[in-house]
N, C-alpha and C. Protein backbone atom coordinates (compact mmCIF):
# COMPACT_ATOMS: atom_id res chain seq x y z
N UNK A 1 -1.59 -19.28 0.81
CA UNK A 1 -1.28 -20.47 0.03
C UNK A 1 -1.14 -20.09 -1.43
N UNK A 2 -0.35 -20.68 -2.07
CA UNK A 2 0.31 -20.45 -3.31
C UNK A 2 -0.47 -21.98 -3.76
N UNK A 3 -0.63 -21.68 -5.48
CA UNK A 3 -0.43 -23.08 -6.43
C UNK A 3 0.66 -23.24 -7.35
N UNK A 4 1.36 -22.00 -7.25
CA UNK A 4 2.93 -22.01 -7.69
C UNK A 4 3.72 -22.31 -7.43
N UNK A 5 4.77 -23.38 -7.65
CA UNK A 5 5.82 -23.78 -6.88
C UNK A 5 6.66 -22.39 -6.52
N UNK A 6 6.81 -21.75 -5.83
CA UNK A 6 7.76 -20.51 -5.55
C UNK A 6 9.88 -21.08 -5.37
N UNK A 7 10.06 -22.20 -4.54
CA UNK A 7 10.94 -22.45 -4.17
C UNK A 7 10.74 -24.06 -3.86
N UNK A 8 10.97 -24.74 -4.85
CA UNK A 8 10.57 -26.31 -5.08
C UNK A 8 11.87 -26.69 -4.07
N UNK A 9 11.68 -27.59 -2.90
CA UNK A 9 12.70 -28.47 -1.98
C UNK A 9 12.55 -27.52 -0.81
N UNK A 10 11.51 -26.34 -0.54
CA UNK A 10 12.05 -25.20 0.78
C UNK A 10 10.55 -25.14 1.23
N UNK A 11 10.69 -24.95 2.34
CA UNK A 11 8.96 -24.95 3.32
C UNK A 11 9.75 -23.97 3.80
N UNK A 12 8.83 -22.23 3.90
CA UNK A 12 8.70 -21.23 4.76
C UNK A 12 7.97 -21.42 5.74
N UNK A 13 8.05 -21.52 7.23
CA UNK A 13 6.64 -21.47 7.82
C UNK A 13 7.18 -20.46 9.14
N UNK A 14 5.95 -20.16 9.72
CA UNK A 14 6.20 -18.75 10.71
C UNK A 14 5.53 -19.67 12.31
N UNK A 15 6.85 -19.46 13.07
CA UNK A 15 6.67 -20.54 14.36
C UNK A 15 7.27 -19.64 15.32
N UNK A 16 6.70 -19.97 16.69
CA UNK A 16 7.98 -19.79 17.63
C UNK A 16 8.44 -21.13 17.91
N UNK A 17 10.07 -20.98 17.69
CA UNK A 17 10.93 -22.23 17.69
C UNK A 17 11.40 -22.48 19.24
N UNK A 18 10.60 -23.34 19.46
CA UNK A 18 10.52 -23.54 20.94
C UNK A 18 10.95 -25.31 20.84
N UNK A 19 11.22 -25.58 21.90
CA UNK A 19 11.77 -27.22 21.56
C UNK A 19 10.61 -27.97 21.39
N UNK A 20 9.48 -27.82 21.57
CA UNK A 20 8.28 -28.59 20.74
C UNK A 20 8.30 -28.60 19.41
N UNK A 21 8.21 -27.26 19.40
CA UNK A 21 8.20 -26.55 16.98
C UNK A 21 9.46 -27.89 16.59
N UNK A 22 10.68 -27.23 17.33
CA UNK A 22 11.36 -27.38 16.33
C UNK A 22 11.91 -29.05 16.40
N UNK A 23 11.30 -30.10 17.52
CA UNK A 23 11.02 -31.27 17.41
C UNK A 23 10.31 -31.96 16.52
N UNK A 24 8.80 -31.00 16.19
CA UNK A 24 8.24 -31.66 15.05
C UNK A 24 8.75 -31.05 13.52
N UNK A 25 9.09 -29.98 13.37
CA UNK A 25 9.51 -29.73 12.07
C UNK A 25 10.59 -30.74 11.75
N UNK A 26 11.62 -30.85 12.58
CA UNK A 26 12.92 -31.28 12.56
C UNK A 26 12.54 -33.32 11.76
N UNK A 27 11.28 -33.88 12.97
CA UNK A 27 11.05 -34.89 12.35
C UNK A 27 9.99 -35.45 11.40
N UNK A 28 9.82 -33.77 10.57
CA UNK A 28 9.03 -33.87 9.63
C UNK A 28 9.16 -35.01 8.53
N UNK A 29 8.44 -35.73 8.19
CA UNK A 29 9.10 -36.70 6.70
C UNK A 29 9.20 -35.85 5.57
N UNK A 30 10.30 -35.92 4.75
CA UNK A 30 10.79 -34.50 4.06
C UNK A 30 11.76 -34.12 4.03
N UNK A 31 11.55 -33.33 5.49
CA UNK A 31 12.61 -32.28 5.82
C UNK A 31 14.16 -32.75 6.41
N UNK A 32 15.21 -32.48 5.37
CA UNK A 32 16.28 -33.24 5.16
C UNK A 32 17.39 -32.31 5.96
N UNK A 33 17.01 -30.99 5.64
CA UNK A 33 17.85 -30.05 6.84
C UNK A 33 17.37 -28.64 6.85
N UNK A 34 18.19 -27.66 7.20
CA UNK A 34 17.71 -26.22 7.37
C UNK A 34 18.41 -25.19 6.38
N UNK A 35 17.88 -24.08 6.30
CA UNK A 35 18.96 -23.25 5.96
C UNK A 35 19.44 -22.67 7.41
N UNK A 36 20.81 -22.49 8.13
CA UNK A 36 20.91 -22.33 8.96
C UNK A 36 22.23 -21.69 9.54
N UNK A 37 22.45 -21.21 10.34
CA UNK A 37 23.21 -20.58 11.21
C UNK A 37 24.04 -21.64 12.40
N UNK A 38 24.78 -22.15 12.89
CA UNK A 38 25.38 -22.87 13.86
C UNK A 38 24.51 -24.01 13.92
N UNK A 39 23.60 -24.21 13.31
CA UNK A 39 22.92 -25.59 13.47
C UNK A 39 21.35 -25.14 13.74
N UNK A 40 21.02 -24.06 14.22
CA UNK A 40 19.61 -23.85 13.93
C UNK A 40 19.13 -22.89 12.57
N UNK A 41 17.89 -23.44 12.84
CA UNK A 41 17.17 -22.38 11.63
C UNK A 41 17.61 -20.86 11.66
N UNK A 42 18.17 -20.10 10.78
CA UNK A 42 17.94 -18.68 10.78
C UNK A 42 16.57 -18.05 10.22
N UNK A 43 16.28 -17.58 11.23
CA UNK A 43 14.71 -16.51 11.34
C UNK A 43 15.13 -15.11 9.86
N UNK A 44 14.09 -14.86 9.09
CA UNK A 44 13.98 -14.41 8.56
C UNK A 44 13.03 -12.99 8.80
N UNK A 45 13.42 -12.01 8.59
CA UNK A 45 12.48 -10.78 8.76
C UNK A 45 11.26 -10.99 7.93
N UNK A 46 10.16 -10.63 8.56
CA UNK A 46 8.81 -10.32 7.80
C UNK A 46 8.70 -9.62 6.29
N UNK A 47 9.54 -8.58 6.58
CA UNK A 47 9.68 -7.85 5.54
C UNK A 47 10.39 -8.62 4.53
N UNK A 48 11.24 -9.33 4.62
CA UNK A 48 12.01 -9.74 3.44
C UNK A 48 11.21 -10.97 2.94
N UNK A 49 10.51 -11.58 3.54
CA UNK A 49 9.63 -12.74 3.14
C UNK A 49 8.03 -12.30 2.09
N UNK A 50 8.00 -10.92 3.06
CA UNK A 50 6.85 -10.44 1.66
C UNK A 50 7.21 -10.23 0.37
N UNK A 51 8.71 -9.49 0.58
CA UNK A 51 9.22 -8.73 -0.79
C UNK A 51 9.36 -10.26 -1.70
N UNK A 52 9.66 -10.66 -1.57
CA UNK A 52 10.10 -11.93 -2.20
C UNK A 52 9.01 -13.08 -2.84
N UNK A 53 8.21 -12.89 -1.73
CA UNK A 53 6.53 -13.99 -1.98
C UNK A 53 5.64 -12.58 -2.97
N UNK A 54 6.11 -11.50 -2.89
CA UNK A 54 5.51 -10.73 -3.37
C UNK A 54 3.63 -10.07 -2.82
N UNK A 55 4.19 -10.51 -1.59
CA UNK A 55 3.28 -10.05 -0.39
C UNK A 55 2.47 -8.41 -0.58
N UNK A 56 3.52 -8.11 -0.86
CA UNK A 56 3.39 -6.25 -0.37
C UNK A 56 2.58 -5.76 -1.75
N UNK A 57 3.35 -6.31 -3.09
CA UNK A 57 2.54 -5.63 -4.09
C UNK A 57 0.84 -6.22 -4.20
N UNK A 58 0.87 -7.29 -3.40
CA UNK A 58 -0.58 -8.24 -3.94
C UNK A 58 -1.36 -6.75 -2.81
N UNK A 59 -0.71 -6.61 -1.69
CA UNK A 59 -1.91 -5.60 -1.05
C UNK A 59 -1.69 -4.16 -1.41
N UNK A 60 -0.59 -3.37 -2.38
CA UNK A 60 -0.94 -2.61 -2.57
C UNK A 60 -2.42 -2.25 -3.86
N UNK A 61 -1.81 -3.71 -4.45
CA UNK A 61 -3.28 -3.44 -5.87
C UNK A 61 -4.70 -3.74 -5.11
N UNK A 62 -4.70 -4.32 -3.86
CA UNK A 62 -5.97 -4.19 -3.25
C UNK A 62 -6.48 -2.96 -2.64
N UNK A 63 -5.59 -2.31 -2.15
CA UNK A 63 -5.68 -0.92 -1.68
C UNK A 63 -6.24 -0.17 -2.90
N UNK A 64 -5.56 -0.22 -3.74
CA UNK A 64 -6.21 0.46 -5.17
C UNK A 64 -7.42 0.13 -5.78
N UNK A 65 -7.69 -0.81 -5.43
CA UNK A 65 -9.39 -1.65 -5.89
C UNK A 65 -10.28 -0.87 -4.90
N UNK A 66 -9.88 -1.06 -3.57
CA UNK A 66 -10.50 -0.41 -2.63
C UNK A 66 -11.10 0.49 -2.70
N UNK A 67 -10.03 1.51 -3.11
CA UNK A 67 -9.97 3.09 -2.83
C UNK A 67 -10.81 3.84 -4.07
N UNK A 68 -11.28 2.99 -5.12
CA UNK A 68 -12.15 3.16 -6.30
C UNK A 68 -13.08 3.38 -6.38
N UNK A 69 -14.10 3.87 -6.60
CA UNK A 69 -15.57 3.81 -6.12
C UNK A 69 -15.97 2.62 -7.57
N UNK A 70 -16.43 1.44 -6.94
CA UNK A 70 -17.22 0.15 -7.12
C UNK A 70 -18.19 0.88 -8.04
N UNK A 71 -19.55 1.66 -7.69
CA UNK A 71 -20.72 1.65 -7.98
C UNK A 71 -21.21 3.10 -8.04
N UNK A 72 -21.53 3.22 -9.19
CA UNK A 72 -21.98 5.30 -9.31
C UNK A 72 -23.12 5.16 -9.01
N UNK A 73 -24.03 4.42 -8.81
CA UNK A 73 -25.64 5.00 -8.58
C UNK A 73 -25.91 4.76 -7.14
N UNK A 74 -27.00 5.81 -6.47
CA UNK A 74 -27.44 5.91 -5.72
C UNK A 74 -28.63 5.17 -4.91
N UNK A 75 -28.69 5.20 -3.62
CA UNK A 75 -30.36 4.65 -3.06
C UNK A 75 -31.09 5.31 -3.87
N UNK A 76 -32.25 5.13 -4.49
CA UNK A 76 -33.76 5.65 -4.61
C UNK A 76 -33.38 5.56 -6.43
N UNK A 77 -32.30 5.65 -6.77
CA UNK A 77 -32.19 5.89 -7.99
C UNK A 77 -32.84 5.46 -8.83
N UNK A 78 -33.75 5.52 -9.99
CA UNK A 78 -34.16 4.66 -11.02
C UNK A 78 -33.20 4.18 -11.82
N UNK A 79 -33.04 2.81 -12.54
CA UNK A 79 -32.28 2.26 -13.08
C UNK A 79 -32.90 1.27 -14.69
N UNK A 80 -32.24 1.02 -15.17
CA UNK A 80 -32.94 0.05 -16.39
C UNK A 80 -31.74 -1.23 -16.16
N UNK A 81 -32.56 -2.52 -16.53
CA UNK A 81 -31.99 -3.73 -16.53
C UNK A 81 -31.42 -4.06 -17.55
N UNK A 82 -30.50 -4.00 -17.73
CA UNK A 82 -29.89 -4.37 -19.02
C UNK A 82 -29.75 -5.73 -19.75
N UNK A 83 -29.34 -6.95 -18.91
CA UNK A 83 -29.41 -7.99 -19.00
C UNK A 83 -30.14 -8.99 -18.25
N UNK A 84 -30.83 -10.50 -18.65
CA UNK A 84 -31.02 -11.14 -17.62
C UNK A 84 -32.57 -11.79 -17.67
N UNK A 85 -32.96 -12.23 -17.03
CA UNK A 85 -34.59 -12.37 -17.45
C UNK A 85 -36.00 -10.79 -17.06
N UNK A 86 -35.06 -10.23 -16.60
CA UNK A 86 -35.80 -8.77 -16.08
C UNK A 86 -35.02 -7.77 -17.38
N UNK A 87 -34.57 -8.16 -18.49
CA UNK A 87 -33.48 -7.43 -19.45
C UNK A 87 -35.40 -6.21 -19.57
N UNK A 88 -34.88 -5.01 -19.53
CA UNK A 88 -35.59 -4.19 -20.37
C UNK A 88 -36.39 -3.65 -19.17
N UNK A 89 -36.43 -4.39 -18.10
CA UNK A 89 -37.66 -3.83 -16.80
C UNK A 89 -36.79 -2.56 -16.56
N UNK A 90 -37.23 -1.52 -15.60
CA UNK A 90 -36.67 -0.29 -15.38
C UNK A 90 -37.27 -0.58 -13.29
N UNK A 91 -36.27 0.22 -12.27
CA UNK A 91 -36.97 -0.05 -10.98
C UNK A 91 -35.75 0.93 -10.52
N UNK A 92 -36.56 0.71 -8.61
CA UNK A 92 -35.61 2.16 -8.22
C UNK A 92 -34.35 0.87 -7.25
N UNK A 93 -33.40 1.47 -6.92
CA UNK A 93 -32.80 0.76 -6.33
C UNK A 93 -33.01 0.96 -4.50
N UNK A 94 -32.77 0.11 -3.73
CA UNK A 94 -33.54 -0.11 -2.32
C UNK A 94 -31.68 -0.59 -1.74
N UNK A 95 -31.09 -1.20 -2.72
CA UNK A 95 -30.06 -1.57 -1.98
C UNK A 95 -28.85 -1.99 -2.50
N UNK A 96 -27.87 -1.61 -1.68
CA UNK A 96 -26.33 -1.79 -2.45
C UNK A 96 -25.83 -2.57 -1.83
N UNK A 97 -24.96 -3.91 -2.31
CA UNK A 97 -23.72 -4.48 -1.59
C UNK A 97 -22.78 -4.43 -2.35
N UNK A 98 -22.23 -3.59 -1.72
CA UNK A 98 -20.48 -3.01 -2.49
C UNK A 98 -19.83 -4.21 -2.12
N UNK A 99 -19.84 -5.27 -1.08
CA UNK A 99 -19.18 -6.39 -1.15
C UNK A 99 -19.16 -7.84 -2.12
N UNK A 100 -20.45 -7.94 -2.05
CA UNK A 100 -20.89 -9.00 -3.24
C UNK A 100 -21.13 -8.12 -4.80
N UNK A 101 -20.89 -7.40 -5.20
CA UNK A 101 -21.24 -6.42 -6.39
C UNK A 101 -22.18 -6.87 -7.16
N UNK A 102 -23.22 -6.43 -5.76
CA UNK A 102 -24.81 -6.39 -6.27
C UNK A 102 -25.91 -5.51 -5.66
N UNK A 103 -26.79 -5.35 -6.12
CA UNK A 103 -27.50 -4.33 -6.24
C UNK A 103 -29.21 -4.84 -6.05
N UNK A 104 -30.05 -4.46 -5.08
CA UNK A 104 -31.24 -4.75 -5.27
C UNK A 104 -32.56 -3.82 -5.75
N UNK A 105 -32.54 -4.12 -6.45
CA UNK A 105 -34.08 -3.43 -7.25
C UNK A 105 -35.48 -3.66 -6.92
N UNK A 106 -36.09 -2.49 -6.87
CA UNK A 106 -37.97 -2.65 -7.10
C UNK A 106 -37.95 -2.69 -8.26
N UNK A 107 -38.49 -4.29 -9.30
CA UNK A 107 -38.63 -4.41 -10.50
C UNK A 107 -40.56 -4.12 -10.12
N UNK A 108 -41.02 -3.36 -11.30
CA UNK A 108 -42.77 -3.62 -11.53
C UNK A 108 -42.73 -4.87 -12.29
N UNK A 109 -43.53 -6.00 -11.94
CA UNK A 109 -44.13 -7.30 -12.34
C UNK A 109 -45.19 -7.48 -12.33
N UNK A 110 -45.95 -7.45 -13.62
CA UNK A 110 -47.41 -8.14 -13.63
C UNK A 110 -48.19 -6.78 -12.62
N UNK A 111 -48.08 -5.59 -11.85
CA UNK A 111 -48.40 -4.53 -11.73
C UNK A 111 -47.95 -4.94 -9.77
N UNK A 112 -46.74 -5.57 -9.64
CA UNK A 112 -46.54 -5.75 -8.18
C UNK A 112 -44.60 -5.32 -8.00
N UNK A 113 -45.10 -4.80 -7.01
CA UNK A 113 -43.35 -4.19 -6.97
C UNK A 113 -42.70 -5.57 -6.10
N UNK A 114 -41.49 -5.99 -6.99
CA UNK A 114 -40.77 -7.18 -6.59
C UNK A 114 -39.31 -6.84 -6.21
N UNK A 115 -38.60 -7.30 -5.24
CA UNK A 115 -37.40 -7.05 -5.15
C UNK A 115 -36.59 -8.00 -5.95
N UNK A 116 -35.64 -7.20 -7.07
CA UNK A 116 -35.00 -8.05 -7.39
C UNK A 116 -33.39 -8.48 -7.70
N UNK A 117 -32.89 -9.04 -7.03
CA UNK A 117 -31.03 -8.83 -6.93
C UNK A 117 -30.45 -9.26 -8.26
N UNK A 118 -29.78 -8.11 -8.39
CA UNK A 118 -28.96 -8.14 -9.90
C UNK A 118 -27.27 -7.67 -9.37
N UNK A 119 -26.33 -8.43 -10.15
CA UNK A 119 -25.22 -7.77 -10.52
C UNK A 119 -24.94 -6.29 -11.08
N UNK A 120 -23.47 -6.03 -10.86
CA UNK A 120 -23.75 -4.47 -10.87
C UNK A 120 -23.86 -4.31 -12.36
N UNK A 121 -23.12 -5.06 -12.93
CA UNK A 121 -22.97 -4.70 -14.47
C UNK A 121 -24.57 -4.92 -15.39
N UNK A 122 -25.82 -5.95 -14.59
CA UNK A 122 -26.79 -5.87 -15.33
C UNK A 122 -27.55 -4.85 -14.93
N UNK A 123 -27.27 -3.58 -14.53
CA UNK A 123 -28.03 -2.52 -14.72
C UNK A 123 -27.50 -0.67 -14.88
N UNK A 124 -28.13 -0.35 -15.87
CA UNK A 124 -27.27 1.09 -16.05
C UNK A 124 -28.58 2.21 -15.80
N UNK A 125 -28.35 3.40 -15.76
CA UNK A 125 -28.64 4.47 -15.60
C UNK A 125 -29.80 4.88 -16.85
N UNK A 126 -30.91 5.56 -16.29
CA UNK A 126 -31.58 5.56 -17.52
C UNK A 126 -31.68 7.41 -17.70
């Protein structure tokens, strides 16, 4: 789904055009006609619908995010808190989620080891 108008008056949609589909598209409220060939819809290649929606480049820059390494520090690592209400505590790390880009810490509190989940950016290397 787009919030951009891409092609204002045109609905792309991906069907098999079977006489059900193309009964309800046909008496869609709206839909005034086709782009078309002898009277039916002409099918469009996959490929030419990405190039155009700009499909292909949105997953190559994800591939590249991917392929990055997220997070330099290690399990067991000691770390310092940089920001936050723990700003200045120091703890080892117990756990990584490279998906949510966060990180869980043994903060020392009051003389009790606490686990505590931080973002990656509130903690650096000491």
């Amino acid at each position: 789904m787009t919030e951009k108008k891409l092609f204002p008056g045109y609905l792309l949609c991906r069907t098999q055009l079977d006489d059900d589909a193309w009964y309800v598209i046909r008496n869609t409220p709206g839909v005034t006609g086709f782009v078309n060939q002898g009277g039916k819809p002409s099918p469009m290649r996959r490929k030419d619908v990405e190039n155009f929606l700009g499909i292909e480049a949105d997953r190559k820059q994800e591939a590249t995010k991917k392929s990055k390494p997220m997070f330099e520090f290690d399990m067991g690592e000691t770390v310092r808190v940089k920001e936050g209400p723990f700003a200045d505590f120091s703890g080892e790390i117990i756990e990584i989620n490279e998906d949510q880009l966060k990180v869980k810490v043994l903060v020392n509190i009051f003389g009790r080891e606490t686990p505590v989940e931080l973002e990656f950016a509130q903690v650096a290397r000491l």
